[in-house]
Protein backbone atom coordinates (compact mmCIF):
# COMPACT_ATOMS: atom_id res chain seq x y z
CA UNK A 1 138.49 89.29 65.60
CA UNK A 2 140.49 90.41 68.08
CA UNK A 3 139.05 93.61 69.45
CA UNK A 4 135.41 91.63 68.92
CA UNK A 5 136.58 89.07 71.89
CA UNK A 6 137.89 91.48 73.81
CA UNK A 7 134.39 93.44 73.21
CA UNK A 8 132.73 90.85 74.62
CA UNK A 9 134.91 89.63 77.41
CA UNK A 10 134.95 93.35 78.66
CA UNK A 11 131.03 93.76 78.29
CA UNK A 12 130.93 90.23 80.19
CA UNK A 13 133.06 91.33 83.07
CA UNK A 14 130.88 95.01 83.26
CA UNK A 15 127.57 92.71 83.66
CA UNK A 16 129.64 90.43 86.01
CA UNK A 17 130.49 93.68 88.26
CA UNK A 18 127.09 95.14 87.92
CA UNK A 19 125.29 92.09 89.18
CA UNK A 20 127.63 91.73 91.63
CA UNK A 21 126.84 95.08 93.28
CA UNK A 22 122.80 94.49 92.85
CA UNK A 23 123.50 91.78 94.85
CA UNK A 24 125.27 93.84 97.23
CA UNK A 25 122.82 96.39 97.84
CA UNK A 26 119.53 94.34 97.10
CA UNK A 27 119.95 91.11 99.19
CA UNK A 28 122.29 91.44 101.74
CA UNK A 29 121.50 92.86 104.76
CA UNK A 30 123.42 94.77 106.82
CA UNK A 31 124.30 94.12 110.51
CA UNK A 32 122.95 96.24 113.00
CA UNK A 33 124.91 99.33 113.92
CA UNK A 34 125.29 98.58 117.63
CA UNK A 35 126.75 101.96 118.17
CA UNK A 36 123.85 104.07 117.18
CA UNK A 37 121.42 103.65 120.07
CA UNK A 38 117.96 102.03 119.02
CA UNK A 39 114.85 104.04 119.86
CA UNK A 40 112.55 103.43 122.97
CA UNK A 41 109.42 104.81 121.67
CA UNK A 42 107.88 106.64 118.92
CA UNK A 43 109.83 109.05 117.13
CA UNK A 44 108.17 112.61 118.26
CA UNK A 45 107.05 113.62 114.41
CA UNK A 46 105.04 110.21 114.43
CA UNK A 47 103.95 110.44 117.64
CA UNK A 48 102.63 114.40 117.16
CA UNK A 49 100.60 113.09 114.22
CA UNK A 50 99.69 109.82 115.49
CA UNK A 51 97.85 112.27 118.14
CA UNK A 52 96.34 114.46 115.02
CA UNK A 53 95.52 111.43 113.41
CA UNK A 54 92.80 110.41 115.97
CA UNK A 55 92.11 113.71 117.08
CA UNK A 56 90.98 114.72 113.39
CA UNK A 57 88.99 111.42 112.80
CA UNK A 58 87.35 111.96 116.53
CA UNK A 59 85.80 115.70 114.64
CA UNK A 60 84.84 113.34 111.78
CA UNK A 61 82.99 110.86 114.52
CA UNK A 62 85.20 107.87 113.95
CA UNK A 63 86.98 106.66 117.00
CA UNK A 64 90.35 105.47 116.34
CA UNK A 65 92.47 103.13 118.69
CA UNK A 66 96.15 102.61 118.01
CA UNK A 67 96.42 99.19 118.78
CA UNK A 68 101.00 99.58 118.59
CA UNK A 69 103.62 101.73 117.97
CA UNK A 70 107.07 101.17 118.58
CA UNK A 71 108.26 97.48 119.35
CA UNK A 72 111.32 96.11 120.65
CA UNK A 73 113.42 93.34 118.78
CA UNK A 74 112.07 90.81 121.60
CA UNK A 75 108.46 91.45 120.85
CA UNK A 76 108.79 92.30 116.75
CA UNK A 77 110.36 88.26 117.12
CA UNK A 78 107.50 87.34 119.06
CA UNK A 79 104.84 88.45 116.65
CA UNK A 80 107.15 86.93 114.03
CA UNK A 81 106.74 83.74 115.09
CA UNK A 82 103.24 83.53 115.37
CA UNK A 83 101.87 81.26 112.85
CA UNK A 84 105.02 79.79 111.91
CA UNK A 85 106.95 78.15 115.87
CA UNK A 86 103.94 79.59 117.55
CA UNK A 87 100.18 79.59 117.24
CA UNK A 88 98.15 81.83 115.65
CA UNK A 89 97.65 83.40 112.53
CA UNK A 90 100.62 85.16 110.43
CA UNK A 91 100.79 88.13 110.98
CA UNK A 92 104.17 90.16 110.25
CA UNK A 93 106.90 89.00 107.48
CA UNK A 94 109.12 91.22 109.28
CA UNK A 95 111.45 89.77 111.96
CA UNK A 96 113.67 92.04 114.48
CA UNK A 97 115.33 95.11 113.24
CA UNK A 98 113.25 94.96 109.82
CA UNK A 99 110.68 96.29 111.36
CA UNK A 100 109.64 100.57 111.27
CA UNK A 101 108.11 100.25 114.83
CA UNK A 102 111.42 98.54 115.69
CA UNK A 103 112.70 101.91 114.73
CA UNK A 104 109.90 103.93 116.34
CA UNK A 105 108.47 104.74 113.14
CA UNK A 106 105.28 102.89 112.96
CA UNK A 107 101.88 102.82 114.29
CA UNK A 108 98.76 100.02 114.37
CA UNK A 109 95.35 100.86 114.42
CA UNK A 110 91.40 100.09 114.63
CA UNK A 111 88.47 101.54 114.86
CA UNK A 112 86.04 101.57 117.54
CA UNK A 113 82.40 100.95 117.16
CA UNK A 114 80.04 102.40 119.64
CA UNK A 115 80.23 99.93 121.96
CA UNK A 116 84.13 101.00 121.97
CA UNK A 117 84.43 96.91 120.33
CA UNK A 118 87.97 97.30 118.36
CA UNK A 119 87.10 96.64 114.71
CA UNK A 120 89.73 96.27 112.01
CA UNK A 121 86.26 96.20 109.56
CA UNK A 122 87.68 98.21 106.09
CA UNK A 123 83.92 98.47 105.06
CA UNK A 124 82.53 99.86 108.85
CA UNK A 125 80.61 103.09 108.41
CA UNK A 126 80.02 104.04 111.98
CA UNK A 127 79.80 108.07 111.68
CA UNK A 128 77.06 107.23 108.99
CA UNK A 129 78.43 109.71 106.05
CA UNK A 130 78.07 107.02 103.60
CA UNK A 131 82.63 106.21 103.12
CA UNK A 132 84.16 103.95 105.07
CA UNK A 133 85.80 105.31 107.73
CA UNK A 134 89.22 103.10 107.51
CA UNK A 135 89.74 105.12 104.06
CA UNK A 136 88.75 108.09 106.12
CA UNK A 137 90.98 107.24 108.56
CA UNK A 138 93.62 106.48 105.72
CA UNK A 139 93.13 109.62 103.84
CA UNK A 140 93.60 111.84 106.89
CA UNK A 141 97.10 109.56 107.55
CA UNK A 142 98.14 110.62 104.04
CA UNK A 143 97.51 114.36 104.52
CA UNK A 144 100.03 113.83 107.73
CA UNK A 145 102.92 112.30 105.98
CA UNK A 146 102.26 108.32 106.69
CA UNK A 147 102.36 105.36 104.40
CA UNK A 148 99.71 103.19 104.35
CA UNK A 149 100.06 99.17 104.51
CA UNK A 150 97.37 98.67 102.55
CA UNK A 151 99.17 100.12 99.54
CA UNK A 152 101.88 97.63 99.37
CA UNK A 153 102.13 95.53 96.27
CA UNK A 154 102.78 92.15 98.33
CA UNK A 155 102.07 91.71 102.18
CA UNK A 156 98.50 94.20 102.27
CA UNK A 157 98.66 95.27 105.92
CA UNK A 158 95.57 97.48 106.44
CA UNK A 159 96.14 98.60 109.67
CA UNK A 160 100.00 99.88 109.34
CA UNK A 161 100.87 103.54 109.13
CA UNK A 162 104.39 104.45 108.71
CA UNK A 163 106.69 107.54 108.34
CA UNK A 164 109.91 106.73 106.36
CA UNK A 165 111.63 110.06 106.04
CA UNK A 166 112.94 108.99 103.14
CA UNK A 167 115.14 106.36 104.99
CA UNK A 168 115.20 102.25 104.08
CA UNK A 169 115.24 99.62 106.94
CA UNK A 170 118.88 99.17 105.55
CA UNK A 171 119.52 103.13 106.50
CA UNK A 172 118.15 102.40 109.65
CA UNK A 173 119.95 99.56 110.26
CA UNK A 174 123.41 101.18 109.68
CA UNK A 175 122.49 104.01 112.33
CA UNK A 176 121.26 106.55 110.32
CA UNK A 177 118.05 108.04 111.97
CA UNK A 178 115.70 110.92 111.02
CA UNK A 179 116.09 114.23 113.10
CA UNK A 180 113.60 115.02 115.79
CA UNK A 181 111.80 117.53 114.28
CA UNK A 182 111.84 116.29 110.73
CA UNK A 183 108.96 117.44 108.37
CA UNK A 184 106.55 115.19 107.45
CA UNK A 185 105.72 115.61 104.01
CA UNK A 186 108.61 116.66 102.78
CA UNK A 187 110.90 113.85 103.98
CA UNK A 188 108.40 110.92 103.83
């Protein structure tokens, strides 16, 4: 009877201690690293193929306008509070530092029509080949290493393209950051 309370107790505290540590890891957030400078700009790997991005779609005949990249803490804040202390429409769930383009790792785009309107139309066929050329546009991201918003289980942001290198906004957060000439595929 003994050793069967004890049994339990000890599986009780294990579950206790795992929780615990889920907890840890899952919903707290860590503090900015304030010794790890922040970014200014696009790291150079997304910039390059941010740059390939359009240039491929252009020899496809879509026309694609990156409409942001990097953004500081003041503006990610600013777009954060659109729709909720500001007007407007919602448009980011991500406040400062939670951000990739906080970290420089994170473009915005739209396509233009002929007119050079910006369009962020998912069904627009402008170079006539019968797909729409967001998924053309999308497909070509893939192939170069980004994540696509539009993938995401809750928040669907279509026009989001992101390189991770396999790092979370946690990672990021702590100071870690991906090397300058990191490979795309392989570390996305």
């Amino acid at each position: 009877m003994k050793k069967k309370l004890f049994g339990n107790a000890f599986i009780t505290f294990l579950l206790i201690i795992a929780a615990l540590l889920l907890y840890y890891q899952f919903l707290t957030k860590p503090e900015l690293n304030e010794n790890v400078p922040l970014p200014q700009g696009l790291h150079p790997v997304v910039e390059k193929n941010t740059d390939v991005l359009v240039k491929t779609a252009a020899e496809r005949g879509i026309r694609v306008l990156v409409t942001d990249g990097f953004r500081s803490f003041e503006e990610q804040n600013e777009l954060y509070d659109k729709g909720r202390s500001t007007e407007g429409q919602i448009v980011t769930h991500a406040k400062a530092g939670e951000s990739y383009h906080n970290f420089g790792l994170a473009i915005d785009f739209a396509l233009l029509n002929e007119q050079g309107k910006a369009l962020w139309d998912t069904a627009y066929d402008g170079n006539g080949n019968g797909k729409s050329d967001w998924m053309e546009v999308v497909d070509i991201a893939k192939e170069l290493g980004f994540t696509w918003g539009g993938d995401w289980k809750r928040f669907k942001d279509y026009p989001h393209l992101e390189m991770r290198f396999g790092l979370s906004i946690n990672d990021l957060k702590r100071g870690k950051r991906p090397p300058d000439d990191a490979l795309t595929a392989s570390q996305n």
